[in-house]
PDB file of N, CA and C in Angstrom:
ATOM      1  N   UNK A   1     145.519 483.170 330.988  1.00  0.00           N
ATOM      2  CA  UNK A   1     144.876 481.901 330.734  1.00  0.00           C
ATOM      3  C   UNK A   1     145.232 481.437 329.324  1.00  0.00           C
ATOM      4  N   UNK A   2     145.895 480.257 328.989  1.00  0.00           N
ATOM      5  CA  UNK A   2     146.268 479.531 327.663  1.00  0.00           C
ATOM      6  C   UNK A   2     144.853 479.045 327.377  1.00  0.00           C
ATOM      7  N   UNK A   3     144.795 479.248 325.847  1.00  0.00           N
ATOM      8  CA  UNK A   3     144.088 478.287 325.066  1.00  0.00           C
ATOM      9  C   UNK A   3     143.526 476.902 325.289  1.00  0.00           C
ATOM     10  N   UNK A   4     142.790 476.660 325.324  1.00  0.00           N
ATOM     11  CA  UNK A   4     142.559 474.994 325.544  1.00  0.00           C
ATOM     12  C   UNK A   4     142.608 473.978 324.104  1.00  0.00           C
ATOM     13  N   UNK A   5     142.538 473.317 324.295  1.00  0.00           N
ATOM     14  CA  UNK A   5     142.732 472.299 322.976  1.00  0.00           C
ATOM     15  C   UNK A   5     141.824 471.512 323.019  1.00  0.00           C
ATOM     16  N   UNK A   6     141.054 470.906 322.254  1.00  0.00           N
ATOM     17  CA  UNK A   6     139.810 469.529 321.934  1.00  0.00           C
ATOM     18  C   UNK A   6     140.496 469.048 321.085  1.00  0.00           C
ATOM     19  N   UNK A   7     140.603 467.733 321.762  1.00  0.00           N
ATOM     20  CA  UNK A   7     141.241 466.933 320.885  1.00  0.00           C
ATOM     21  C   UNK A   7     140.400 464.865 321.389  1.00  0.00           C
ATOM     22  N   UNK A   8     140.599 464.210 320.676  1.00  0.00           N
ATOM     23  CA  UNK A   8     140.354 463.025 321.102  1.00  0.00           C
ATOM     24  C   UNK A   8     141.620 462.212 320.909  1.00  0.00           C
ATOM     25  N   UNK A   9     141.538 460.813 321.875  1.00  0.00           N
ATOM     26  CA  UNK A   9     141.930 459.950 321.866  1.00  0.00           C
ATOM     27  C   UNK A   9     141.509 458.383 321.248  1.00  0.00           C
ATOM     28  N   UNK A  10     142.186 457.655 320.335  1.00  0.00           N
ATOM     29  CA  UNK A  10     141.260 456.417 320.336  1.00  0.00           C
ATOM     30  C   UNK A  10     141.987 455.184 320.225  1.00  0.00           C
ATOM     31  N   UNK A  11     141.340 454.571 320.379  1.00  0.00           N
ATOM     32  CA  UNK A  11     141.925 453.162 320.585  1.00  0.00           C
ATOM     33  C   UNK A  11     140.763 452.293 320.168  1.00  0.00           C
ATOM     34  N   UNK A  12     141.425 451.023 318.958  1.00  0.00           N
ATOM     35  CA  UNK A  12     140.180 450.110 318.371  1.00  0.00           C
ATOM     36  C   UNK A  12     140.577 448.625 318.519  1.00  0.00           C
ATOM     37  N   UNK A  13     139.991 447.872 318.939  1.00  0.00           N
ATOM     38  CA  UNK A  13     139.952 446.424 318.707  1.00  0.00           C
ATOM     39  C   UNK A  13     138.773 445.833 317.722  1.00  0.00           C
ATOM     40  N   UNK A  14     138.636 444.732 317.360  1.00  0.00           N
ATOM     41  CA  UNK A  14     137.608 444.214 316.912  1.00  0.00           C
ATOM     42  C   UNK A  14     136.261 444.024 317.511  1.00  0.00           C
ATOM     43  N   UNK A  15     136.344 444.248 318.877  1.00  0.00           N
ATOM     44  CA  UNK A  15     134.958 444.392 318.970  1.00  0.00           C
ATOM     45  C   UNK A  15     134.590 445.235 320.196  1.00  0.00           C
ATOM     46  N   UNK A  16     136.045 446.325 320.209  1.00  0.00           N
ATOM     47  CA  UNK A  16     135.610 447.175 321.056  1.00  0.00           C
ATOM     48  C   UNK A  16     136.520 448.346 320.568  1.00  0.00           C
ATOM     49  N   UNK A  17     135.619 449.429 320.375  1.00  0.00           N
ATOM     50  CA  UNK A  17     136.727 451.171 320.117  1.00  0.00           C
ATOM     51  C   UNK A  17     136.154 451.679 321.636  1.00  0.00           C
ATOM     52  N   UNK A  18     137.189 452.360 321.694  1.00  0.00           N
ATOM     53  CA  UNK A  18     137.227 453.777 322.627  1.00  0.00           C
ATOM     54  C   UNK A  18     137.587 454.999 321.682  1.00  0.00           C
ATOM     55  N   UNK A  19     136.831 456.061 322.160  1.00  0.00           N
ATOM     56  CA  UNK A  19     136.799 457.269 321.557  1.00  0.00           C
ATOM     57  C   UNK A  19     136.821 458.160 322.798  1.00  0.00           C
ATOM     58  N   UNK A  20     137.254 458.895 323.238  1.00  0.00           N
ATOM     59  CA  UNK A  20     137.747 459.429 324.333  1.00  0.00           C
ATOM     60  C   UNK A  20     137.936 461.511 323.908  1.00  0.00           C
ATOM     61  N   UNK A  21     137.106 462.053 324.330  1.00  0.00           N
ATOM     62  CA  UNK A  21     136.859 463.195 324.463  1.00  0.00           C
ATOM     63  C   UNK A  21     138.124 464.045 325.093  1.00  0.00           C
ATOM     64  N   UNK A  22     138.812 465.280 325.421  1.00  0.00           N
ATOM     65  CA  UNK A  22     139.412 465.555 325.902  1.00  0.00           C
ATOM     66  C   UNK A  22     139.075 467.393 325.615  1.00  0.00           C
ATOM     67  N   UNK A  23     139.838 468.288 326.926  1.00  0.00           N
ATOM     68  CA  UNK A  23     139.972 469.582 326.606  1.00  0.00           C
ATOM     69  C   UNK A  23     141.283 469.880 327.651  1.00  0.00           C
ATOM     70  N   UNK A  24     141.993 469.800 326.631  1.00  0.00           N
ATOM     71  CA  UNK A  24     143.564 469.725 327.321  1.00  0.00           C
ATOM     72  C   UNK A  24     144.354 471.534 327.150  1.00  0.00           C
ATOM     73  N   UNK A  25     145.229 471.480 327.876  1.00  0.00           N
ATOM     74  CA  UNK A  25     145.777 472.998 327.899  1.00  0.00           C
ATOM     75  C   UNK A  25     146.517 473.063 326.443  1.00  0.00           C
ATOM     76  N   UNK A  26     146.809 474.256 325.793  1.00  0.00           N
ATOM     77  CA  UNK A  26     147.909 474.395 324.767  1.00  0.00           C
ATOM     78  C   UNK A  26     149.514 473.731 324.820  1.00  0.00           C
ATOM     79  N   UNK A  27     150.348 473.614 324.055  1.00  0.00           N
ATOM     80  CA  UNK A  27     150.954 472.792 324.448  1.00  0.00           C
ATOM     81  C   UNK A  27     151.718 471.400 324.993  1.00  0.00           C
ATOM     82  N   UNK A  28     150.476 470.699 324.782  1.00  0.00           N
ATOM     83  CA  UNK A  28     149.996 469.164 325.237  1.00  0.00           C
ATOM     84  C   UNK A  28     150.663 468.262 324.425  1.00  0.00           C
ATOM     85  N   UNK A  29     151.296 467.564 325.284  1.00  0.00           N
ATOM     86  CA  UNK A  29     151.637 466.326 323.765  1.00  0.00           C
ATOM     87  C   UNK A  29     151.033 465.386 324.114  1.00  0.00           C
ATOM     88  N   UNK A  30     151.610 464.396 322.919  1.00  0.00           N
ATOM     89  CA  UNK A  30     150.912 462.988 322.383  1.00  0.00           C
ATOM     90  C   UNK A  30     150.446 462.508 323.334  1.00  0.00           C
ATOM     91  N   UNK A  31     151.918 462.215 324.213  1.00  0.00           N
ATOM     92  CA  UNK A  31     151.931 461.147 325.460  1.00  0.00           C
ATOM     93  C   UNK A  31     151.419 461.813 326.485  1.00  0.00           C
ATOM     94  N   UNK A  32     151.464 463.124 326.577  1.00  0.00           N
ATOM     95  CA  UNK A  32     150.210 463.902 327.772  1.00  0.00           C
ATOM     96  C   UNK A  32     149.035 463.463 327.858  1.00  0.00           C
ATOM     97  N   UNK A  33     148.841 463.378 326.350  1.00  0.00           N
ATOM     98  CA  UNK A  33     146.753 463.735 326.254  1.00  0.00           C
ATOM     99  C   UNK A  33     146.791 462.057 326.122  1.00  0.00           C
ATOM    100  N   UNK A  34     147.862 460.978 325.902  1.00  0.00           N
ATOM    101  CA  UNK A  34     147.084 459.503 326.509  1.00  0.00           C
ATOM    102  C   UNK A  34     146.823 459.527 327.974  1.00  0.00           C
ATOM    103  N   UNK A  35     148.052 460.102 328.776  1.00  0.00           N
ATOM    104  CA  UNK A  35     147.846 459.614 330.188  1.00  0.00           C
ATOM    105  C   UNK A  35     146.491 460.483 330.399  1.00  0.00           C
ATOM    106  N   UNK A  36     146.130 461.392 329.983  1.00  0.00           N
ATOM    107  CA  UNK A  36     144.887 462.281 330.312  1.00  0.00           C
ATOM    108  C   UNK A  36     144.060 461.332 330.277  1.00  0.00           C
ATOM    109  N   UNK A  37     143.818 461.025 329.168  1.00  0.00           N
ATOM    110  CA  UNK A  37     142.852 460.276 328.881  1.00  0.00           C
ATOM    111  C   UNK A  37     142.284 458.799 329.598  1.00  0.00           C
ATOM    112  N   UNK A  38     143.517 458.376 329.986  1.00  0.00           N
ATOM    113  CA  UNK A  38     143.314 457.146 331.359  1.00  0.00           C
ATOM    114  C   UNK A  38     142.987 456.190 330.399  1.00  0.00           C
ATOM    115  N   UNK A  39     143.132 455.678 328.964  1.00  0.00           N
ATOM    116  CA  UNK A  39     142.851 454.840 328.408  1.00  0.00           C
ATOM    117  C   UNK A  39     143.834 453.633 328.735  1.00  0.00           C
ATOM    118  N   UNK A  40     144.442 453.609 329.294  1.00  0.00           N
ATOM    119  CA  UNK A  40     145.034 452.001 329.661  1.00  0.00           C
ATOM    120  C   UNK A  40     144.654 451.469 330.584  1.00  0.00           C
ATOM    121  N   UNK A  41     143.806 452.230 331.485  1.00  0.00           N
ATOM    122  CA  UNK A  41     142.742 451.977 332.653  1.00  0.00           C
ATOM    123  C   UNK A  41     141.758 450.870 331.698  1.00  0.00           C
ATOM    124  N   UNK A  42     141.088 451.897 331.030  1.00  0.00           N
ATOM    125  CA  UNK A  42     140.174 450.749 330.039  1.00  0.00           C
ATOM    126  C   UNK A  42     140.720 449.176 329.076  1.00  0.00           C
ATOM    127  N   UNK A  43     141.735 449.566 328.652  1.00  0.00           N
ATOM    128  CA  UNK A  43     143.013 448.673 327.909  1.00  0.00           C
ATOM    129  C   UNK A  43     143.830 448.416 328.490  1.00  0.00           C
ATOM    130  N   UNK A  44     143.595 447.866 329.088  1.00  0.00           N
ATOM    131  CA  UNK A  44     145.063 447.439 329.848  1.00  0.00           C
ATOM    132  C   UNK A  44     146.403 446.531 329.114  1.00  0.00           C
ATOM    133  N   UNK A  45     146.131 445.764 327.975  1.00  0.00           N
ATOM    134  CA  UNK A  45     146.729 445.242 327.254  1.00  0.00           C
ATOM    135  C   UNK A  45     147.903 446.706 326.620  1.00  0.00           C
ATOM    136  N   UNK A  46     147.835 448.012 326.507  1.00  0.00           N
ATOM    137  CA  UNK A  46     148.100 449.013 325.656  1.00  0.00           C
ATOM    138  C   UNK A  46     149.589 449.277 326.599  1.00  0.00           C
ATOM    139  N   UNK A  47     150.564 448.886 326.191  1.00  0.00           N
ATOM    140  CA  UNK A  47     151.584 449.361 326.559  1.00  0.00           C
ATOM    141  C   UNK A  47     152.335 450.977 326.088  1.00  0.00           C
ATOM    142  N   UNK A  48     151.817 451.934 326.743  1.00  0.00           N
ATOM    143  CA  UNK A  48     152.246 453.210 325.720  1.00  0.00           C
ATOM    144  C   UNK A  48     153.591 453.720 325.847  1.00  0.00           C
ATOM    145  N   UNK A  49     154.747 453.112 326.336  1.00  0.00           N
ATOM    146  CA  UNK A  49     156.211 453.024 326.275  1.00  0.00           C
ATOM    147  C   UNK A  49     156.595 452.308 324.677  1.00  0.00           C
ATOM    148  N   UNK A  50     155.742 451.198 324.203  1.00  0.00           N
ATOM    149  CA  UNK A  50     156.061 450.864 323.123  1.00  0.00           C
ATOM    150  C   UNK A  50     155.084 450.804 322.391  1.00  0.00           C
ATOM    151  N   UNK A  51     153.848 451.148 322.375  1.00  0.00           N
ATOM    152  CA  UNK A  51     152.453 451.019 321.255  1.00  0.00           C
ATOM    153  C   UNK A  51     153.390 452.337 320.387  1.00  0.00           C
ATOM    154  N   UNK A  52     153.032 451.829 318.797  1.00  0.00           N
ATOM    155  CA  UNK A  52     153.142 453.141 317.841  1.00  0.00           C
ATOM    156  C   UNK A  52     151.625 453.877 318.014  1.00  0.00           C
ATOM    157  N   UNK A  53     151.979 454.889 318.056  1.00  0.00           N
ATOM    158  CA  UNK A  53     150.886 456.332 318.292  1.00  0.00           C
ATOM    159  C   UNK A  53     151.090 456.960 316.863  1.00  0.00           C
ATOM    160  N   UNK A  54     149.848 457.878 316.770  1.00  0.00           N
ATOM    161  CA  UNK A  54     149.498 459.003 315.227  1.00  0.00           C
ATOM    162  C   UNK A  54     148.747 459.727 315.516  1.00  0.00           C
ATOM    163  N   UNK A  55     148.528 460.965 314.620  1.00  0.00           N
ATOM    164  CA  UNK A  55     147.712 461.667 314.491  1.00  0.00           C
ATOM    165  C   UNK A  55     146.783 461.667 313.307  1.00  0.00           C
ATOM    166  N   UNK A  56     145.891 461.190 313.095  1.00  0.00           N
ATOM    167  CA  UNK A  56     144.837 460.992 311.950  1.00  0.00           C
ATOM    168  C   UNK A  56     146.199 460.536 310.926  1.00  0.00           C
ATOM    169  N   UNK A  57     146.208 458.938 311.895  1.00  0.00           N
ATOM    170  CA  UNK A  57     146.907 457.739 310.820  1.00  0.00           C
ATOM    171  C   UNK A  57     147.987 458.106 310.390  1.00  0.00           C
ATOM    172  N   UNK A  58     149.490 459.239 310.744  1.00  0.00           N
ATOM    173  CA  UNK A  58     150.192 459.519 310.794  1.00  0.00           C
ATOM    174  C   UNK A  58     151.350 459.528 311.908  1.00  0.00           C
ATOM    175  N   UNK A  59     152.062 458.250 311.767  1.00  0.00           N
ATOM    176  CA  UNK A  59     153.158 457.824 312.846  1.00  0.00           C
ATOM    177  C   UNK A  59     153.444 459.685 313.588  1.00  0.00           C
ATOM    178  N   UNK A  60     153.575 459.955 315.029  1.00  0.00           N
ATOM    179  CA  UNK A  60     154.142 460.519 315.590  1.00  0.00           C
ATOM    180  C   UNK A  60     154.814 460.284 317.001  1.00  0.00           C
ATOM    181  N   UNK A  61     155.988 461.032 317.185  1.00  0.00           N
ATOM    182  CA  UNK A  61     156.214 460.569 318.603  1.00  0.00           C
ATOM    183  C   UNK A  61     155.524 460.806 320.095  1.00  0.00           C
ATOM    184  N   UNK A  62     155.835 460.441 320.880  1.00  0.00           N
ATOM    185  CA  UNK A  62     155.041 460.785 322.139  1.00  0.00           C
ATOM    186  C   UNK A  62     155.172 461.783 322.085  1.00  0.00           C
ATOM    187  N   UNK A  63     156.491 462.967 321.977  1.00  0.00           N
ATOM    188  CA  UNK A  63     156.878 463.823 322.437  1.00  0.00           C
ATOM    189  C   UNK A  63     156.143 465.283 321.315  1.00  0.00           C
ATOM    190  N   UNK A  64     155.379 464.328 320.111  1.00  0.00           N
ATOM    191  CA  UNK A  64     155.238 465.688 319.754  1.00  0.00           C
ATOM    192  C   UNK A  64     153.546 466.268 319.732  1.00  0.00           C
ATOM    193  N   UNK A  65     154.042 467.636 319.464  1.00  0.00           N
ATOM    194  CA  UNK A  65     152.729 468.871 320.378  1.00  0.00           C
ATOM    195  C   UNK A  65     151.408 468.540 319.523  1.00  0.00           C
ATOM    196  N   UNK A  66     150.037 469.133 320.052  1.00  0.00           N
ATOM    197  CA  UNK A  66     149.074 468.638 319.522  1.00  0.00           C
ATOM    198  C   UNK A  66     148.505 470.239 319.232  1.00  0.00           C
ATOM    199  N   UNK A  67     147.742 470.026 317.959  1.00  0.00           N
ATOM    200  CA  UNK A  67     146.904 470.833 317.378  1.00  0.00           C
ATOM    201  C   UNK A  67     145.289 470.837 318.035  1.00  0.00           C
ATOM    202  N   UNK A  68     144.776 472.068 318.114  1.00  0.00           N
ATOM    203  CA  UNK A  68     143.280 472.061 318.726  1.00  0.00           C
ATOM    204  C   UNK A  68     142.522 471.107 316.981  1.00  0.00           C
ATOM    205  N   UNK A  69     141.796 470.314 318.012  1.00  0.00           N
ATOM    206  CA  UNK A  69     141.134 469.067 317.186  1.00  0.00           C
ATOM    207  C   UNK A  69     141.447 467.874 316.116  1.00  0.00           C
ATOM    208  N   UNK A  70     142.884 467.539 316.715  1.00  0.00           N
ATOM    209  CA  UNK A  70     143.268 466.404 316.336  1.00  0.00           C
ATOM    210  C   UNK A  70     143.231 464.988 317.280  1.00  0.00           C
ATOM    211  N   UNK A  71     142.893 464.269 316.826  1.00  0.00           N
ATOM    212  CA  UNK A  71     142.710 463.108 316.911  1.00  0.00           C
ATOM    213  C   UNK A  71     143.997 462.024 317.088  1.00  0.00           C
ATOM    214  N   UNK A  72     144.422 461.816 318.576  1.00  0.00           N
ATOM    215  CA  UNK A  72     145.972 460.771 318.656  1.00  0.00           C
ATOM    216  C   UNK A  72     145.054 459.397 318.714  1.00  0.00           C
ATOM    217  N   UNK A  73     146.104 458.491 317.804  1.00  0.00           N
ATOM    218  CA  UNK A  73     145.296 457.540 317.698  1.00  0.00           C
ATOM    219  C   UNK A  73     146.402 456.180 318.263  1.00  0.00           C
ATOM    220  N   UNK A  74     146.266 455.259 318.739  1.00  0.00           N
ATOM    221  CA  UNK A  74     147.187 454.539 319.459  1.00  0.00           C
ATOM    222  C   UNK A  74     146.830 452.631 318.656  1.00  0.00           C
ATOM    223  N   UNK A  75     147.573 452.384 317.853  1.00  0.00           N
ATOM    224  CA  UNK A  75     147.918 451.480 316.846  1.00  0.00           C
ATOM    225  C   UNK A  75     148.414 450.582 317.472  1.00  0.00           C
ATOM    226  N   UNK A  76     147.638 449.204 317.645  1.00  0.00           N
ATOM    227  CA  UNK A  76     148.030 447.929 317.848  1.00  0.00           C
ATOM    228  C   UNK A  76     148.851 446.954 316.371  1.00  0.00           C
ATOM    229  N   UNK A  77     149.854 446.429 317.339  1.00  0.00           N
ATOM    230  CA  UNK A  77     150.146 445.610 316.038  1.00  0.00           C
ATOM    231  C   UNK A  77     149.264 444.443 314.743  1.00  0.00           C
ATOM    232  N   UNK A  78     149.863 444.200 313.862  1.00  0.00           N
ATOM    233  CA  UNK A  78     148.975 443.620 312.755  1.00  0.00           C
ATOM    234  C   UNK A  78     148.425 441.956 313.060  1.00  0.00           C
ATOM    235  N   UNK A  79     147.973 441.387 313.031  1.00  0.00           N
ATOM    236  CA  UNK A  79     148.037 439.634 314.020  1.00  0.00           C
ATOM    237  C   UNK A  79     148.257 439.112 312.636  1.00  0.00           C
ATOM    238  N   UNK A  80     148.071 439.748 310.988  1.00  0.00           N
ATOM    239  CA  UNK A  80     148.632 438.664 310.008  1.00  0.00           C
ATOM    240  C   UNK A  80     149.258 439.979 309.543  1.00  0.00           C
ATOM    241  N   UNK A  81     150.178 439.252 308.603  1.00  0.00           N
ATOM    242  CA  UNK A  81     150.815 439.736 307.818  1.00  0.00           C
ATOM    243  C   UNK A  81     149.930 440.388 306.338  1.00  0.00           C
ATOM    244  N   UNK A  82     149.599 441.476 305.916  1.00  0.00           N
ATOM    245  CA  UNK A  82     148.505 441.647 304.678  1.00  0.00           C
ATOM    246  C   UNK A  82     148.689 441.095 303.574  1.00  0.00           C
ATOM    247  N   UNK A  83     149.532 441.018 303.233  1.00  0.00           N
ATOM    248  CA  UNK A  83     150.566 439.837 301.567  1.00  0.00           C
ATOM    249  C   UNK A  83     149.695 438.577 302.092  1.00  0.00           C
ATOM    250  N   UNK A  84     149.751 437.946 303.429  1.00  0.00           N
ATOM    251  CA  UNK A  84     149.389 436.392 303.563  1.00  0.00           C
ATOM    252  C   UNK A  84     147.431 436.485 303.370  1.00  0.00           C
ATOM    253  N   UNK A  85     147.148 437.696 304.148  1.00  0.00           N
ATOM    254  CA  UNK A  85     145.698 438.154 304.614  1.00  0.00           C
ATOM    255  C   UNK A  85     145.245 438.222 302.390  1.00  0.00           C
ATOM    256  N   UNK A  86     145.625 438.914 302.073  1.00  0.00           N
ATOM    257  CA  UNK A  86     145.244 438.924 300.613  1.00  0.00           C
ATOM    258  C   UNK A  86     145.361 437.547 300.185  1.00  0.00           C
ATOM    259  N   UNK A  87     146.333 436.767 300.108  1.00  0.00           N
ATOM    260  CA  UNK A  87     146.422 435.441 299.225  1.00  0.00           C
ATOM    261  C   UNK A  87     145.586 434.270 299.718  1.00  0.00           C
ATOM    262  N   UNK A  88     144.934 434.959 300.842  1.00  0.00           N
ATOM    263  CA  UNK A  88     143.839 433.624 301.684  1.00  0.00           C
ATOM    264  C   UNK A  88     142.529 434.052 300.965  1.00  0.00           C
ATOM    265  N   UNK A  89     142.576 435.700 301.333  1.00  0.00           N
ATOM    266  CA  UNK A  89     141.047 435.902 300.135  1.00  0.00           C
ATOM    267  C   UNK A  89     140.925 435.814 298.958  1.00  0.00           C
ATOM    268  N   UNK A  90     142.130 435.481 298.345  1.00  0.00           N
ATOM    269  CA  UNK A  90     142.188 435.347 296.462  1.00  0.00           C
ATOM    270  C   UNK A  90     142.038 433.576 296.407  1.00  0.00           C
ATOM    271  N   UNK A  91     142.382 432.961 297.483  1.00  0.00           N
ATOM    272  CA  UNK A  91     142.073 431.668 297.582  1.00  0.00           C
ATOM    273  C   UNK A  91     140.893 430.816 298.063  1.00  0.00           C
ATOM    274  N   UNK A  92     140.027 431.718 298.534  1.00  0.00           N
ATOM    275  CA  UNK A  92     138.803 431.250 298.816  1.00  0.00           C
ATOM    276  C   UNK A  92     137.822 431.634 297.824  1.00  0.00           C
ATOM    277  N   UNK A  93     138.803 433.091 297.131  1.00  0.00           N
ATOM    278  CA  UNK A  93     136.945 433.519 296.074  1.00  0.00           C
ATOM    279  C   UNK A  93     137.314 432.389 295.479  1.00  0.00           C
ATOM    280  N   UNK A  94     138.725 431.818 294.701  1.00  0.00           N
ATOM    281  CA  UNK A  94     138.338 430.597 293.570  1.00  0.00           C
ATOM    282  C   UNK A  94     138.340 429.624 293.863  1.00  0.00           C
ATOM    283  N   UNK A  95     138.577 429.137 294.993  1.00  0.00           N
ATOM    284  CA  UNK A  95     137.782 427.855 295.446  1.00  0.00           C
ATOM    285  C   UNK A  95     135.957 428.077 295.288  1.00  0.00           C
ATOM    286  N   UNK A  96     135.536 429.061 296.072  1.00  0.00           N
ATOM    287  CA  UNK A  96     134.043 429.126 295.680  1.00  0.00           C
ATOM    288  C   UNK A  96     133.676 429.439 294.268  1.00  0.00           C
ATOM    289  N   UNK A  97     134.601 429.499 293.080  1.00  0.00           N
ATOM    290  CA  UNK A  97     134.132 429.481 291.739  1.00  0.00           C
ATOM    291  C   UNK A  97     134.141 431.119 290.953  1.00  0.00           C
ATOM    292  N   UNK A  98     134.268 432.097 291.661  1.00  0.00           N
ATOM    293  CA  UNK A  98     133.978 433.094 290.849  1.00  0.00           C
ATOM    294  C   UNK A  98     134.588 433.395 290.151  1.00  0.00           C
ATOM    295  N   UNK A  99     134.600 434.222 288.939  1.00  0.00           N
ATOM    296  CA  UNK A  99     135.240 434.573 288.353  1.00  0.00           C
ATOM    297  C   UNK A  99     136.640 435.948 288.285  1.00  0.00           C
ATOM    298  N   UNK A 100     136.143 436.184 289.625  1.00  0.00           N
ATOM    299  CA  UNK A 100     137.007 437.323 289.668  1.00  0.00           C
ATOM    300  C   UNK A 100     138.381 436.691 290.058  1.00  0.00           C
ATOM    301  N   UNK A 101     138.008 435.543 291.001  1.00  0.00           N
ATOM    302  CA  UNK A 101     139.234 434.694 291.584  1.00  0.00           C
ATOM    303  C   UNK A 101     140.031 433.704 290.660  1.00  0.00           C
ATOM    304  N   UNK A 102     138.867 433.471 289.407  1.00  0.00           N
ATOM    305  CA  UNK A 102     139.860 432.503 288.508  1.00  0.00           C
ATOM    306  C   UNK A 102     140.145 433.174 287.339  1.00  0.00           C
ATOM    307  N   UNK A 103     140.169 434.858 286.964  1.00  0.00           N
ATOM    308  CA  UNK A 103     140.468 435.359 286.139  1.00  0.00           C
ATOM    309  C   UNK A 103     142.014 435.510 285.890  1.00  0.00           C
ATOM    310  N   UNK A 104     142.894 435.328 287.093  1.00  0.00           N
ATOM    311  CA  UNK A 104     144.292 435.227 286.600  1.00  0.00           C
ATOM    312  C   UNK A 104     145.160 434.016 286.695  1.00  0.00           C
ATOM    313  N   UNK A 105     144.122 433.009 286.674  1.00  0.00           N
ATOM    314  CA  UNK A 105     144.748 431.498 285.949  1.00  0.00           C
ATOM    315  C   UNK A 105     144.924 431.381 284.431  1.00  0.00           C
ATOM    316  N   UNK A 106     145.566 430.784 284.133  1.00  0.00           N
ATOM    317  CA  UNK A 106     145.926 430.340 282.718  1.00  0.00           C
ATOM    318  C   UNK A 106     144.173 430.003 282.105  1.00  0.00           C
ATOM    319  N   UNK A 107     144.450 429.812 281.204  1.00  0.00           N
ATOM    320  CA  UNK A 107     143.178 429.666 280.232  1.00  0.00           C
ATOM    321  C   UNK A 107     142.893 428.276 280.467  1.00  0.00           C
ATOM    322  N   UNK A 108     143.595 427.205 279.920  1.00  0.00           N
ATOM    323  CA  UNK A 108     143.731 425.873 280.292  1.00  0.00           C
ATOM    324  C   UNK A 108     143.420 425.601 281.505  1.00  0.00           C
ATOM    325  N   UNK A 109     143.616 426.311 282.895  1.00  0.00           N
ATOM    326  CA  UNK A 109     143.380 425.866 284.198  1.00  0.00           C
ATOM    327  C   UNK A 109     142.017 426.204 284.812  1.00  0.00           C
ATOM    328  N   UNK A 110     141.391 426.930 283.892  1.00  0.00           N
ATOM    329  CA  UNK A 110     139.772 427.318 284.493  1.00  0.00           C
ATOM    330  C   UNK A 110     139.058 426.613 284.233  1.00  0.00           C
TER     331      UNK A 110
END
């Protein structure tokens, strides 16, 4: 009898995570313990031929083996770019006046 493994699966949207329990045999990979897990049943949007996958936020491939109690985590793409996502929030604190937002204007422009 092999070892078993505990490990989870997860998958997050904005207003819905899955966290997905598992006790898989030794040996198991990435792309094993998703189909185990039946999470595209729930997600159906989750293409796992091309979603990037990790292990506690660390790119890995489908193909590689899993440790007892790690966590594969299955990464949707970004909907903004973070450079654009930052320069919208540095543009609203100084429109609303604060100072944290108009501390790197010129002196003259505050």
């Amino acid at each position: 009898m092999s070892p078993e493994l505990s490990i989870e699966v997860c998958y997050a949207l904005a207003e819905d995570q899955s966290l997905i329990a598992l006790r898989l045999p030794a040996g198991t990979t990435v792309g094993d313990a998703i189909a185990a897990s039946r999470i595209a049943e729930r997600h159906p949007e989750i293409d796992t031929s091309t979603a990037k996958v990790g292990i506690y936020g660390k790119l890995q491939p489908l193909d590689a083996l899993l440790a007892d109690g790690d966590r594969v985590e299955i990464y949707r793409s970004l909907m903004v770019d973070p450079k654009v996502a930052r320069q919208r929030r540095v543009d609203k604190t100084r429109k609303e006046g604060s100072i944290e937002g108009r501390k790197w204007l010129s002196k003259d422009s505050r």
